[in-house]
Protein backbone atom coordinates (compact mmCIF):
# COMPACT_ATOMS: atom_id res chain seq x y z
CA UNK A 1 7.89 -3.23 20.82
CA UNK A 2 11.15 -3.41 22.77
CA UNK A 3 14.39 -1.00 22.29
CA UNK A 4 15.17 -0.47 18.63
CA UNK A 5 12.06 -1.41 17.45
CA UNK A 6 11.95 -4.97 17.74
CA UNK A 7 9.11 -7.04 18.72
CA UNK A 8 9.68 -7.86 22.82
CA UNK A 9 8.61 -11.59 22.05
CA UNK A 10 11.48 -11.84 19.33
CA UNK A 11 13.74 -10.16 21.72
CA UNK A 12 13.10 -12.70 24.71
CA UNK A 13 13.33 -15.39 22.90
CA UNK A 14 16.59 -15.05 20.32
CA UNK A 15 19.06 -15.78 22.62
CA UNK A 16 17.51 -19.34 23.85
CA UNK A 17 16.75 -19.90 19.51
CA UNK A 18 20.49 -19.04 19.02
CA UNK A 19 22.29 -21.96 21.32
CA UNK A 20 19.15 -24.04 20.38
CA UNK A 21 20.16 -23.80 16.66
CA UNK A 22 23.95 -23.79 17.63
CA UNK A 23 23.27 -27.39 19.41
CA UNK A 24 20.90 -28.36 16.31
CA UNK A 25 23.78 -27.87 13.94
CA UNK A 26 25.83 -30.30 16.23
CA UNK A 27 22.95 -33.30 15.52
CA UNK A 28 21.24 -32.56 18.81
CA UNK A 29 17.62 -33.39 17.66
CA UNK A 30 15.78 -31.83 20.77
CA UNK A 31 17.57 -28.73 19.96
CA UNK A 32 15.72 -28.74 16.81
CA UNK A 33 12.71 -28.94 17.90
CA UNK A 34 13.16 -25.89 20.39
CA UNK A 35 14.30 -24.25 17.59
CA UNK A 36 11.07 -25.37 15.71
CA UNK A 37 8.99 -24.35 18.82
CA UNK A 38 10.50 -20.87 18.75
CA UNK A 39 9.92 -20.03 15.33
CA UNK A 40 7.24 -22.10 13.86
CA UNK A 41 4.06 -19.59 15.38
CA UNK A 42 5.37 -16.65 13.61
CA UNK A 43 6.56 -18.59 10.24
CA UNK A 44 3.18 -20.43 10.16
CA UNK A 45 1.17 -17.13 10.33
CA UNK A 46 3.20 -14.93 7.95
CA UNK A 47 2.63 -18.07 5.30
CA UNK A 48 -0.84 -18.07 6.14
CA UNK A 49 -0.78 -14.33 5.12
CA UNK A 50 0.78 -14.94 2.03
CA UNK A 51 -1.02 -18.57 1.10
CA UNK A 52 -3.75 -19.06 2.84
CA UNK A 53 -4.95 -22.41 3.99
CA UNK A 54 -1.91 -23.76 2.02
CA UNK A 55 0.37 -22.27 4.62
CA UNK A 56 1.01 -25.61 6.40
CA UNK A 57 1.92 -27.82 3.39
CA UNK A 58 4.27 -24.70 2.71
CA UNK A 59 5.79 -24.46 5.94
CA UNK A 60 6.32 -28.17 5.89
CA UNK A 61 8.03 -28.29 2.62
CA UNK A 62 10.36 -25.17 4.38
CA UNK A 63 10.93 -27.06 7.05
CA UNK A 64 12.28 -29.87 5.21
CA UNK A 65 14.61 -27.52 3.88
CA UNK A 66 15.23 -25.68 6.92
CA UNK A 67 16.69 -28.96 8.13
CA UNK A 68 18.51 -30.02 4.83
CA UNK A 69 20.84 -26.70 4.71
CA UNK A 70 21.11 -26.20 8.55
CA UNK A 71 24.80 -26.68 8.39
CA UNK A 72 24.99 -23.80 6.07
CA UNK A 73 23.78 -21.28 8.07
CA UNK A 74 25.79 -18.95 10.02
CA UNK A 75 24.92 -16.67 12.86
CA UNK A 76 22.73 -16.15 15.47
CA UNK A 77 18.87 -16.44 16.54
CA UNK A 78 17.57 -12.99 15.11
CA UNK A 79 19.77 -14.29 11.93
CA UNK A 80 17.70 -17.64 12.21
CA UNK A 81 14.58 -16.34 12.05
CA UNK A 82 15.44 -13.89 8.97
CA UNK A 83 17.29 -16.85 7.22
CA UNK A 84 14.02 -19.23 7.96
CA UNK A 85 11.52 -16.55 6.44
CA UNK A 86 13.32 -16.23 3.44
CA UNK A 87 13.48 -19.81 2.90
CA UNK A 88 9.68 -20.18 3.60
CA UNK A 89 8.80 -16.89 1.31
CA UNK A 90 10.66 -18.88 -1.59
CA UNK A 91 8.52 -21.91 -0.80
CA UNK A 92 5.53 -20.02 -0.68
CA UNK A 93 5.64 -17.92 -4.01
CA UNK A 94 6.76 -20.84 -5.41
CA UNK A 95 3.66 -22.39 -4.68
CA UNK A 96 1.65 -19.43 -5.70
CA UNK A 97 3.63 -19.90 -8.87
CA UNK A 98 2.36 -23.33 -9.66
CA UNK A 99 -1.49 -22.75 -8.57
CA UNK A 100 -1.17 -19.06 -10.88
CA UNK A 101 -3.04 -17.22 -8.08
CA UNK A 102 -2.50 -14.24 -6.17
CA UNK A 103 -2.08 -14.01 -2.22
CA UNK A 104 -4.42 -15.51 -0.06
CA UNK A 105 -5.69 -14.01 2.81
CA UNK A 106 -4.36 -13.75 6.20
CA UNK A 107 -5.28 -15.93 8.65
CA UNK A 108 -3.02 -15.66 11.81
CA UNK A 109 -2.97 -17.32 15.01
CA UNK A 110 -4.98 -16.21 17.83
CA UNK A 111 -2.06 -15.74 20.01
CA UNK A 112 0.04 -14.53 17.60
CA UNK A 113 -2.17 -11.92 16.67
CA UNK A 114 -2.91 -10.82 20.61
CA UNK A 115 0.60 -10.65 20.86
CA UNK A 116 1.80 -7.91 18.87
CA UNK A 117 3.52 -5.56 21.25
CA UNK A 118 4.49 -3.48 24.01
CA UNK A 119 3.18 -0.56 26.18
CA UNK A 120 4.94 2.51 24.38
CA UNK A 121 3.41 2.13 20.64
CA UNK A 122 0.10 3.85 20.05
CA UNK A 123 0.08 1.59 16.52
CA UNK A 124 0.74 -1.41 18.11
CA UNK A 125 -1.20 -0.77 21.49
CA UNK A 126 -4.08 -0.52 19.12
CA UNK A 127 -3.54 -3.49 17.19
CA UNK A 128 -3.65 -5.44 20.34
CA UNK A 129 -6.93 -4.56 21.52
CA UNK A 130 -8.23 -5.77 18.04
CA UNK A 131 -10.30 -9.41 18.25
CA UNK A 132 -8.73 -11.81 16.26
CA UNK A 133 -11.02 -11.15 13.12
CA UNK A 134 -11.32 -7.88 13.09
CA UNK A 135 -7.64 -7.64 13.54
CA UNK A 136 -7.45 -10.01 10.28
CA UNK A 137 -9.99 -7.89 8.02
CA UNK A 138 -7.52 -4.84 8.93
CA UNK A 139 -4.30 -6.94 7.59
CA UNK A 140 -6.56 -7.82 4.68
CA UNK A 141 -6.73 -4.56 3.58
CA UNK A 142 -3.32 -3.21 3.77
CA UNK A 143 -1.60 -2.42 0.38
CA UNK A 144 0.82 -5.56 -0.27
CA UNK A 145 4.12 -3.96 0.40
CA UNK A 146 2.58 -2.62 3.65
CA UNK A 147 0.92 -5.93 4.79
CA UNK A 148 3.60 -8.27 4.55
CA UNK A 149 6.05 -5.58 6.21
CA UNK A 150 3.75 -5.72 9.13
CA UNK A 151 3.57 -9.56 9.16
CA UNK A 152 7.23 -9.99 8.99
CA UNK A 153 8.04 -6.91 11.73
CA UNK A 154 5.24 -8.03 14.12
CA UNK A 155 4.37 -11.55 13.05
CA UNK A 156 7.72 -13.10 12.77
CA UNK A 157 9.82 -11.08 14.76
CA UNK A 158 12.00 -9.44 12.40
CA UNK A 159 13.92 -6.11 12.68
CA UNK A 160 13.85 -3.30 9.78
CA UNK A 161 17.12 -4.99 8.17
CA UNK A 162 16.21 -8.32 8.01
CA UNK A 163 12.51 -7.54 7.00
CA UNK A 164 14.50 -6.37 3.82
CA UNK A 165 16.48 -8.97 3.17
CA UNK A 166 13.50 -11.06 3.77
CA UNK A 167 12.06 -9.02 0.64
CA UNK A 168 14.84 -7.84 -1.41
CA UNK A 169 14.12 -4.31 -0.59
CA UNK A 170 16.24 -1.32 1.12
CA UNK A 171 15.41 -1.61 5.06
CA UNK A 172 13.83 2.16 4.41
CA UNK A 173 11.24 0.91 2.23
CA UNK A 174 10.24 -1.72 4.92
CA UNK A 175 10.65 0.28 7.89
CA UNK A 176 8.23 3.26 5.70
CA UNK A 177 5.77 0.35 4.33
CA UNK A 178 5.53 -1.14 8.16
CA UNK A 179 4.94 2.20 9.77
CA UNK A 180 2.12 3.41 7.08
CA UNK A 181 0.39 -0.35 7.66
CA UNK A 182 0.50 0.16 11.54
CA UNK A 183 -0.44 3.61 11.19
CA UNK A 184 -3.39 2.83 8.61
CA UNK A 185 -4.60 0.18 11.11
CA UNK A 186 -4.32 2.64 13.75
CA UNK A 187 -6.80 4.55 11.99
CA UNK A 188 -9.44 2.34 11.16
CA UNK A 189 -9.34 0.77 14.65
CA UNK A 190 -10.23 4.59 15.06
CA UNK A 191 -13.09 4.27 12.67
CA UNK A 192 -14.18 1.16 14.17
CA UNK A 193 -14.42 2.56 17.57
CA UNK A 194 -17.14 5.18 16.24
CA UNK A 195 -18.60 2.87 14.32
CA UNK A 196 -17.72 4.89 11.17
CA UNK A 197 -15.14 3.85 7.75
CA UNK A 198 -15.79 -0.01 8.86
CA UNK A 199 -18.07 -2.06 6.39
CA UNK A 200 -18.35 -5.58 6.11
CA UNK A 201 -17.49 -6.65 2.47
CA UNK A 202 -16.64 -9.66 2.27
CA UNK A 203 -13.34 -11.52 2.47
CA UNK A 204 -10.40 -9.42 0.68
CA UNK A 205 -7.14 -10.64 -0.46
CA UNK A 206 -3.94 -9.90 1.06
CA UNK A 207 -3.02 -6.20 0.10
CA UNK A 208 -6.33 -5.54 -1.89
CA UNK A 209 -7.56 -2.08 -0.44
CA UNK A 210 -11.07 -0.95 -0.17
């Protein structure tokens, strides 16, 4: 992670989102779609974390709002991607709400998920020598608070504050529930590397725990 915490792919990339969505809101329709480029990967696999194989329809249906409201919106690309995550965590639950089922599992992007961080976090050094799968079965059996901390801090880009807004919570409570997932995963990548605490059970749902 860069300075402060924050993912260095988020970072990088939230000044070149912020005049993209600044042009967007001015009708420029290639701005939109740099804007879409930017944020889709990490929106995509947070929904798929939280629906499933569902997540496209949902991030489709976001989208269409995303593009409805963008006049509303107000500030800049780290506010973009907070703003866009909320929208598509409505979407989502209100999908779950209509099938009456719990959280699907995770299934995130291979580049998203060998993309997690930077040199100087033991958590997040770990989670990036994780294969795609194995990395998913961890995520799969985080606690829910913890696992969707982790997808919005890591997956999507978002700092402690905006994780909570994202959530309704106090940024403590993410920041806490992000740091005990990374940690946890930390650990079992531990385990794994013994070959000990790692058992094939099956697929879990998102923030079912073993």
């Amino acid at each position: 992670m860069g300075q402060g915490g924050e993912p260095r792919r988020a970072q990088a990339n939230d000044g070149e989102l912020g005049a993209a969505v600044t042009r967007a809101q001015d009708g420029d329709e290639a701005a939109f779609a740099v804007a879409y480029r930017i944020v889709q990967p990490g929106l995509l696999g947070y929904l798929r974390g939280i629906v499933g194989d569902d997540a496209e329809d949902v991030a489709s249906d976001a989208w269409l709002e995303i593009a409805r409201d963008l006049g509303r919106f107000k500030g800049d690309g780290a506010g973009f991607r907070g703003w866009t995550a909320t929208i598509a965590r409505h979407r989502a639950l209100d999908h779950l709400r209509r099938l009456r089922v719990r959280p699907r599992s995770a299934v995130l992007d291979q580049d998203v998920v060998l993309d997690l961080a930077g040199p100087h976090s033991t958590h997040d050094e770990a989670l990036e020598s994780l294969s795609t799968g194995h990395a998913l079965e961890l995520v799969r059996g985080l606690p829910r608070d913890q696992a969707e901390a982790v997808l919005l801090r890591v997956v999507v880009g978002l700092d402690g504050p905006a994780a909570a807004r994202v959530l309704g919570k106090r940024p403590g409570a993410v920041r806490t529930a992000a740091h005990r997932g990374l940690k946890r995963l930390a650990r079992q990548l531990g385990a794994a590397g013994t070959g000990e605490g790692v058992t094939d059970g099956g697929p879990r749902t998102l923030g079912e725990s073993t």
